[in-house]
N, C-alpha and C. Protein backbone atom coordinates (compact mmCIF):
# COMPACT_ATOMS: atom_id res chain seq x y z
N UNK A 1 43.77 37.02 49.13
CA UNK A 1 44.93 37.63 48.51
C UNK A 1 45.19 37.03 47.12
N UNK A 2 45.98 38.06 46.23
CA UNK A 2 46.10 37.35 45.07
C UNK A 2 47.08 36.61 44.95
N UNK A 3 47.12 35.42 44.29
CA UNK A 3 48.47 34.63 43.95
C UNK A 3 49.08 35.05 42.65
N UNK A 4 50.22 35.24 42.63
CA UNK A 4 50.84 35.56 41.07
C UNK A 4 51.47 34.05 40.97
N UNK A 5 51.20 34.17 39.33
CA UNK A 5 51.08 32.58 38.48
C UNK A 5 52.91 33.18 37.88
N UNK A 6 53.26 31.41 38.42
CA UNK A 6 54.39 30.94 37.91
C UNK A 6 54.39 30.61 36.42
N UNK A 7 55.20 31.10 35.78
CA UNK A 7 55.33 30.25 34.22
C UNK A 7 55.57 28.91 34.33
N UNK A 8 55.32 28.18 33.81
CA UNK A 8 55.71 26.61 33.82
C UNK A 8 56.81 26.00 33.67
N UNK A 9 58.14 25.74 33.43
CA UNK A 9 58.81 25.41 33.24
C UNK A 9 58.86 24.28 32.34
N UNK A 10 59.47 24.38 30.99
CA UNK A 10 59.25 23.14 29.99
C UNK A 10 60.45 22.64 29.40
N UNK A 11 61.12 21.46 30.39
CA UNK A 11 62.33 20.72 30.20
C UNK A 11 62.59 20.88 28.47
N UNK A 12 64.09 21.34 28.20
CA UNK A 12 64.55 20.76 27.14
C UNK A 12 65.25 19.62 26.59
N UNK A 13 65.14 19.53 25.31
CA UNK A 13 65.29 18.75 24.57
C UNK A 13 66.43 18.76 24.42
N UNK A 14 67.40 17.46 24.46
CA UNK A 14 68.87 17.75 24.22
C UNK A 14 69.34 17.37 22.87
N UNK A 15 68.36 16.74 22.12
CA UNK A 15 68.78 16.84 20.56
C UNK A 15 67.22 16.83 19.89
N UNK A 16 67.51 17.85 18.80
CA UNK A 16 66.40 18.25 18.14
C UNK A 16 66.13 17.09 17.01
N UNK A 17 66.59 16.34 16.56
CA UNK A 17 66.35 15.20 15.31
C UNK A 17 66.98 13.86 15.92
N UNK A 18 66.39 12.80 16.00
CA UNK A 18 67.20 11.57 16.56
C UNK A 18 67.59 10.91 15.01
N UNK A 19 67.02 11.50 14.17
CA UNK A 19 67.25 10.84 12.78
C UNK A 19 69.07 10.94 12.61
N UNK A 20 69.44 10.25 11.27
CA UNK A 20 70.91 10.30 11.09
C UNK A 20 70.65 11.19 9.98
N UNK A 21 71.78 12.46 9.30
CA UNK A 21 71.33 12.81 8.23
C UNK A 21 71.58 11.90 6.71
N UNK A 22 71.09 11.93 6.34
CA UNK A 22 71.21 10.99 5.01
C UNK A 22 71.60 11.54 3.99
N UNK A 23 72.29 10.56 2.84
CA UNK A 23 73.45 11.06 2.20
C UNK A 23 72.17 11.25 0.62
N UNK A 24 72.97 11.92 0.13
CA UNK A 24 72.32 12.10 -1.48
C UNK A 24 72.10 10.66 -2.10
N UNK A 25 70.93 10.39 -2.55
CA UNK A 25 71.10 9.42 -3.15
C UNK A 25 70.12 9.15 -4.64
N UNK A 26 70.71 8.40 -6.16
CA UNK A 26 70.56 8.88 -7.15
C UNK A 26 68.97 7.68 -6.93
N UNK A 27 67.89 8.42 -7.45
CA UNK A 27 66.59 8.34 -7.74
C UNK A 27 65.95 7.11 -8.46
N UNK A 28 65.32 5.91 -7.66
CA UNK A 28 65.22 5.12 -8.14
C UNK A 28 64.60 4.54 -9.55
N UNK A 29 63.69 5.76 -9.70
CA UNK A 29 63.42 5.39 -10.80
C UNK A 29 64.32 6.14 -12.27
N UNK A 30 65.71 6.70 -11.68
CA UNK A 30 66.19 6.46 -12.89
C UNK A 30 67.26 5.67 -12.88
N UNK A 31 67.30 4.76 -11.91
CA UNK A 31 68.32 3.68 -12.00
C UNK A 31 67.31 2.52 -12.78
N UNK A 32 66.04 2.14 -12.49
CA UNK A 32 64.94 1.87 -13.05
C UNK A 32 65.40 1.74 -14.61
N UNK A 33 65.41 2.90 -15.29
CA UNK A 33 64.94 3.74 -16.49
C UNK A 33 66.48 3.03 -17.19
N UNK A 34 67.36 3.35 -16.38
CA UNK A 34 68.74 3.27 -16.98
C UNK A 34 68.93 1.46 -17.02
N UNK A 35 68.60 0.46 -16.48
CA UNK A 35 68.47 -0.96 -16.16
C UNK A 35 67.67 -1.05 -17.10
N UNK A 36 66.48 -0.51 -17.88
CA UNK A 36 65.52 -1.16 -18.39
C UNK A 36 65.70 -1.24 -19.78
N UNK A 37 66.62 -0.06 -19.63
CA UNK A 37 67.55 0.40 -21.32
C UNK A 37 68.22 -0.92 -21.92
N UNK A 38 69.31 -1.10 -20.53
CA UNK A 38 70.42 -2.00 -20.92
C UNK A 38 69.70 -3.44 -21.03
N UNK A 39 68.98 -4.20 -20.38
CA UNK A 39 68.15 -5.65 -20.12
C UNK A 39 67.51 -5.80 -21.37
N UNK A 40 65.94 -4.93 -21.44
CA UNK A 40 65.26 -5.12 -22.43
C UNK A 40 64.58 -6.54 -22.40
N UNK A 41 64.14 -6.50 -21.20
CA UNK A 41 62.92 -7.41 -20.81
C UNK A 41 63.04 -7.56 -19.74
N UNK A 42 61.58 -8.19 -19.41
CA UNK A 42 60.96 -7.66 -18.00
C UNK A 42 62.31 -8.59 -16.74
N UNK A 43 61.65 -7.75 -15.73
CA UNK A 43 62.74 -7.58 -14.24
C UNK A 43 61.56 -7.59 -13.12
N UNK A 44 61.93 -8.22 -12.06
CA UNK A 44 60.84 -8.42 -10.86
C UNK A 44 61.19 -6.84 -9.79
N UNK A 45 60.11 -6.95 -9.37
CA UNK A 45 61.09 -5.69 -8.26
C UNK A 45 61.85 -6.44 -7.32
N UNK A 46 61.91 -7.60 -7.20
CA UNK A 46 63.02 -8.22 -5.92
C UNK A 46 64.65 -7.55 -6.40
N UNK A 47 64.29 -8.08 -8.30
CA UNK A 47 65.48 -7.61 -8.90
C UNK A 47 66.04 -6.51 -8.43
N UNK A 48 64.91 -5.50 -9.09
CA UNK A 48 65.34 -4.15 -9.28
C UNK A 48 65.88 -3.71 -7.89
N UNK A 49 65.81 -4.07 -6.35
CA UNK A 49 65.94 -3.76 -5.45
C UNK A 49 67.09 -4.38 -5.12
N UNK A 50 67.73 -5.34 -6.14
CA UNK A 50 69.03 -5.70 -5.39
C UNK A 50 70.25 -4.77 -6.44
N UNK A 51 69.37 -4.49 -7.86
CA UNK A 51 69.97 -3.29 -8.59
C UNK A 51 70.30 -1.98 -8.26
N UNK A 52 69.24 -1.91 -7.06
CA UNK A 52 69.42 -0.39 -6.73
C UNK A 52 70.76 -0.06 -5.99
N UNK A 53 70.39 -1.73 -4.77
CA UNK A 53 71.65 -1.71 -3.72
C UNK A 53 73.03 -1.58 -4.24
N UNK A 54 73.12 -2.30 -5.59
CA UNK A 54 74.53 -2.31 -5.91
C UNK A 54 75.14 -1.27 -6.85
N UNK A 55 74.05 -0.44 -7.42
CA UNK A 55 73.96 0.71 -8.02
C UNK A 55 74.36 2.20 -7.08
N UNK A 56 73.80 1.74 -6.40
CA UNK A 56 74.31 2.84 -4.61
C UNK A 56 75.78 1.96 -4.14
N UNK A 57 75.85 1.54 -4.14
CA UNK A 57 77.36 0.75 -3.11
C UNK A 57 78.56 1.30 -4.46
N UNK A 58 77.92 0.30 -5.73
CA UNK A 58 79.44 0.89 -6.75
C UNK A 58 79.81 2.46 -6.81
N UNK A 59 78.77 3.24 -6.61
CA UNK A 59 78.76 5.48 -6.74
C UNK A 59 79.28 5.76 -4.89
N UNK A 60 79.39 4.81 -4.19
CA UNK A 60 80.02 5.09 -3.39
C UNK A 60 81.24 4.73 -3.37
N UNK A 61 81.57 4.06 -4.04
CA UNK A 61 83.00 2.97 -4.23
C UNK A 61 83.87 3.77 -5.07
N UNK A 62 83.03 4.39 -6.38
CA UNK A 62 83.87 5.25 -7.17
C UNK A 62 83.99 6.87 -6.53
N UNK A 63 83.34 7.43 -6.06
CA UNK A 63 83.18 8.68 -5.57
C UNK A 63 83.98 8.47 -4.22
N UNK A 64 84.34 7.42 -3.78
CA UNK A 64 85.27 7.53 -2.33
C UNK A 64 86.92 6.97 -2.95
N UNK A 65 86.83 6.14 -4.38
CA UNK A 65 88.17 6.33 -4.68
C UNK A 65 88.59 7.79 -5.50
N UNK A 66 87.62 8.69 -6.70
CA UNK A 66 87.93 10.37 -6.55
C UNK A 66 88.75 11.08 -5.94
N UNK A 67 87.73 10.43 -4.81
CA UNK A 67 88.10 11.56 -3.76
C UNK A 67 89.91 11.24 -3.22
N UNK A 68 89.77 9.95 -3.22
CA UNK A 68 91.53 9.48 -2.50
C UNK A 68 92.34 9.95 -3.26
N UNK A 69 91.84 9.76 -4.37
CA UNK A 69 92.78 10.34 -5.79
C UNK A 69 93.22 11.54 -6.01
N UNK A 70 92.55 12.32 -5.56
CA UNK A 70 92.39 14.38 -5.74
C UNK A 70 92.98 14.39 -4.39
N UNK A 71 93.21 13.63 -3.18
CA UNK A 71 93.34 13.99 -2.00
C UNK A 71 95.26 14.06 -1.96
N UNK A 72 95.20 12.22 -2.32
CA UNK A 72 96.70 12.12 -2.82
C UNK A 72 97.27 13.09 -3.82
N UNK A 73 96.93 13.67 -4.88
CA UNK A 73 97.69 14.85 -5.69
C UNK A 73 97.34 16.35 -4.82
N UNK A 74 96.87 16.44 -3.85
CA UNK A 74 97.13 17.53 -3.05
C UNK A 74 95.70 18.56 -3.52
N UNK A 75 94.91 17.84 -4.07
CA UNK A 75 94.23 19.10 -3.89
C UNK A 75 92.74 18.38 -3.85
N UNK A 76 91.90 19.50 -4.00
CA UNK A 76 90.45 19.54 -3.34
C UNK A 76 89.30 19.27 -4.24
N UNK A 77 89.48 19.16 -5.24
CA UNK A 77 88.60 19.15 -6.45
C UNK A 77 88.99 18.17 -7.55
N UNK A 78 88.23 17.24 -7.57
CA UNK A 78 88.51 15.78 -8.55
C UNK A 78 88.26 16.49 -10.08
N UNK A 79 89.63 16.12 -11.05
CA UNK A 79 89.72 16.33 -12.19
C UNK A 79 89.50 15.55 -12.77
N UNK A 80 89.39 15.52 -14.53
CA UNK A 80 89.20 14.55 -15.88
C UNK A 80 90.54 13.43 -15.69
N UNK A 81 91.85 13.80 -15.01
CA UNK A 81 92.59 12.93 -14.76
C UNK A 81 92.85 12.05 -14.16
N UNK A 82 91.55 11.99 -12.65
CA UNK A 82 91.52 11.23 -11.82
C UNK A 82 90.21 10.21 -12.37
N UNK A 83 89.23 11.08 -13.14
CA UNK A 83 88.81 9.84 -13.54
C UNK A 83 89.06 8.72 -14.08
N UNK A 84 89.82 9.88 -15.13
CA UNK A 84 90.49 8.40 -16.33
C UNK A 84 91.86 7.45 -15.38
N UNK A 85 92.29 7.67 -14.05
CA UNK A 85 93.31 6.82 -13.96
C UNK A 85 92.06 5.77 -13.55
N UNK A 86 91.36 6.33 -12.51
CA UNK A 86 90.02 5.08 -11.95
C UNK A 86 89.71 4.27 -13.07
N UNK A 87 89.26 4.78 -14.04
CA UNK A 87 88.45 4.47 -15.06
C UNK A 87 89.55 2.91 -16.23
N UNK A 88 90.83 4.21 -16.12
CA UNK A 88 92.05 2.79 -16.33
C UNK A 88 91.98 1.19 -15.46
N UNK A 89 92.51 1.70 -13.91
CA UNK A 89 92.55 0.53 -13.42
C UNK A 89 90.97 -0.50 -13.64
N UNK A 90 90.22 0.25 -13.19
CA UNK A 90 88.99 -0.82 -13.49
C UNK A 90 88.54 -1.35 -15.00
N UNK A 91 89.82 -1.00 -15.89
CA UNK A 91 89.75 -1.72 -17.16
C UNK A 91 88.66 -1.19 -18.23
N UNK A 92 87.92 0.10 -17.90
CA UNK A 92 87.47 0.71 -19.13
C UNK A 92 87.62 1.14 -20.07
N UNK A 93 88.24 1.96 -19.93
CA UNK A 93 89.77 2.67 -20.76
C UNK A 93 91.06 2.24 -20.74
N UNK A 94 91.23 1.36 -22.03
CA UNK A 94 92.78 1.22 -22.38
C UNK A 94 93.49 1.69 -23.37
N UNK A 95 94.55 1.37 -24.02
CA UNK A 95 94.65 2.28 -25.16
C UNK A 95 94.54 1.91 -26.39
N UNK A 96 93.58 0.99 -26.28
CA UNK A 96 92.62 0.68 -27.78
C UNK A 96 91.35 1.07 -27.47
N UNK A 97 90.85 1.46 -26.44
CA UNK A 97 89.35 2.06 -26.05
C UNK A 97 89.87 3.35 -25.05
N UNK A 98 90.04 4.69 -25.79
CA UNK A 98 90.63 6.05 -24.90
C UNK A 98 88.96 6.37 -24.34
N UNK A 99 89.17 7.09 -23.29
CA UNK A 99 87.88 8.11 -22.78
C UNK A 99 87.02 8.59 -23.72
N UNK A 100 87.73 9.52 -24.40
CA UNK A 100 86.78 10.03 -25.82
C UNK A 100 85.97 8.70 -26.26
N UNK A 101 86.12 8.00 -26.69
CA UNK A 101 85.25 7.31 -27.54
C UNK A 101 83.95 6.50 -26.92
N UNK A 102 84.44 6.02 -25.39
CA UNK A 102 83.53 5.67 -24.48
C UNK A 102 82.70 7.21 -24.22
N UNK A 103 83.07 8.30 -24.35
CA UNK A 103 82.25 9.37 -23.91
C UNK A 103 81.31 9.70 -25.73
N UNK A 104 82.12 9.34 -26.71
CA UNK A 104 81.19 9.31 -27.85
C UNK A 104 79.98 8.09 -28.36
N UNK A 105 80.61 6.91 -27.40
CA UNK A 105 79.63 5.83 -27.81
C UNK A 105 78.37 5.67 -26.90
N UNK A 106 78.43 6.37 -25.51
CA UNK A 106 77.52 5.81 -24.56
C UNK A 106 76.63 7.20 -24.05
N UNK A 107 77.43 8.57 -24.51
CA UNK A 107 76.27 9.63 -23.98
C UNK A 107 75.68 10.64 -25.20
N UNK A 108 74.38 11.13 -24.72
CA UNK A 108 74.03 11.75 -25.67
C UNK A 108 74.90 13.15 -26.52
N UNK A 109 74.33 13.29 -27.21
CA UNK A 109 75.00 14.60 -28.34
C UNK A 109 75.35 15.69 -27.16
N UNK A 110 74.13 16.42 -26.21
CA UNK A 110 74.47 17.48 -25.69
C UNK A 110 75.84 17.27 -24.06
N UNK A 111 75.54 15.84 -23.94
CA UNK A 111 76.70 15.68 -23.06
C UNK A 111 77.99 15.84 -23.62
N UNK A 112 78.40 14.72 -24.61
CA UNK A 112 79.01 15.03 -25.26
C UNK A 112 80.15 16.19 -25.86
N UNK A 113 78.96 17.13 -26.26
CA UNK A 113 79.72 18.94 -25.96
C UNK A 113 80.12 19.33 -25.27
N UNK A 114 79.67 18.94 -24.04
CA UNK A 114 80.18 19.16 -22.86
C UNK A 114 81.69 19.02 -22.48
N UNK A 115 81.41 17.43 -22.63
CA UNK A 115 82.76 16.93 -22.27
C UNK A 115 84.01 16.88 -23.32
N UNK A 116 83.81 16.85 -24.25
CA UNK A 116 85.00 16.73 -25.39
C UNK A 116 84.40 18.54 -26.56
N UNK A 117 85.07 19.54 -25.72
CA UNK A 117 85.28 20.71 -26.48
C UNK A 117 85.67 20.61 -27.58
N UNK A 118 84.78 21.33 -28.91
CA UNK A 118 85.22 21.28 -30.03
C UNK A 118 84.89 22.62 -30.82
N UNK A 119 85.66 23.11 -31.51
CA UNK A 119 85.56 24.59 -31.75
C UNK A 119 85.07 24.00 -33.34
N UNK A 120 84.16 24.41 -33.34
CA UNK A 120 83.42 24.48 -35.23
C UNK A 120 83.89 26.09 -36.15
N UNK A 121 84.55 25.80 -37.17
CA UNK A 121 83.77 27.05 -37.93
C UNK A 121 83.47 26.49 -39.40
N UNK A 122 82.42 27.05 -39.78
CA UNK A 122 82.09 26.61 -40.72
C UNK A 122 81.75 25.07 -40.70
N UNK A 123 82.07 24.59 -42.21
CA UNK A 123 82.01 23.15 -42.19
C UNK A 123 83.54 22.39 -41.67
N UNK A 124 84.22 22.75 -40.81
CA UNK A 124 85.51 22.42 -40.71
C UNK A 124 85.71 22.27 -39.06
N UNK A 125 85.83 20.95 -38.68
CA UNK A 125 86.01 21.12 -37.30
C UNK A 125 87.49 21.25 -36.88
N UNK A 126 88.09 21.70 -35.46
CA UNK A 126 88.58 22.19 -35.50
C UNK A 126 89.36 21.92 -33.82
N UNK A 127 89.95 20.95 -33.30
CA UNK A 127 91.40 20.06 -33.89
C UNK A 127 90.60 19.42 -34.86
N UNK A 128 91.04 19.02 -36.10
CA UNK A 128 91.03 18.27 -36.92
C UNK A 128 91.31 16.61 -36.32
N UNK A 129 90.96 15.28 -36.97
CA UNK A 129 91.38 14.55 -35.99
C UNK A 129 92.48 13.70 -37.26
């Protein structure tokens, strides 16, 4: 007689990834690139690896106070105002060194535009300062 074949039965899996997901994190070799700017002579990698750590810990430190900051004024999206209060208390900006000028002394031309809008016409810029 014939036997009819059972399908097999193949226990599942109760979690598909045992991994944790992992957070964004900024690219070592341009923390590298950006360290090698400011030093300007040679660095061991023991260094560079305790640069990276504290380069990751401070962008978590500032990006989790942002966030408290935009949370406390009620809303959802971190503004130019929450930076500059951060940017106050940790003593970058005072009012002999405003935002503008730290954003004119330390980033390039096309950032720059970005961040400090300026309407040109002609040869005449335009707020005037």
């Amino acid at each position: 007689p014939l036997q009819l074949f059972q399908p097999k039965t193949v226990p599942k899996r109760l979690r598909t990834s045992q991994r944790k997901p992992r957070e964004p994190q900024i690219p070592s070799s341009l923390i590298k690139e950006i360290f090698r700017h400011f030093v300007k002579m040679p660095v061991t990698r023991d260094a560079f690896k305790i640069v990276e750590k504290c380069s990751e810990r401070y962008f978590k430190q500032v990006s989790d106070d942002l966030e408290a900051y935009a949370h406390h004024a009620g809303r959802k999206t971190v503004e130019l105002a929450d930076l500059e209060v951060l940017m106050r208390r940790q003593g970058l900006v005072t009012d002999k060194m405003p935002l503008n000028v730290l954003i004119e002394n330390y980033l390039p031309l096309e950032y720059r535009k970005l961040l400090i809008p300026v309407a040109v016409s002609g040869n005449k810029v335009i707020p005037s300062k």
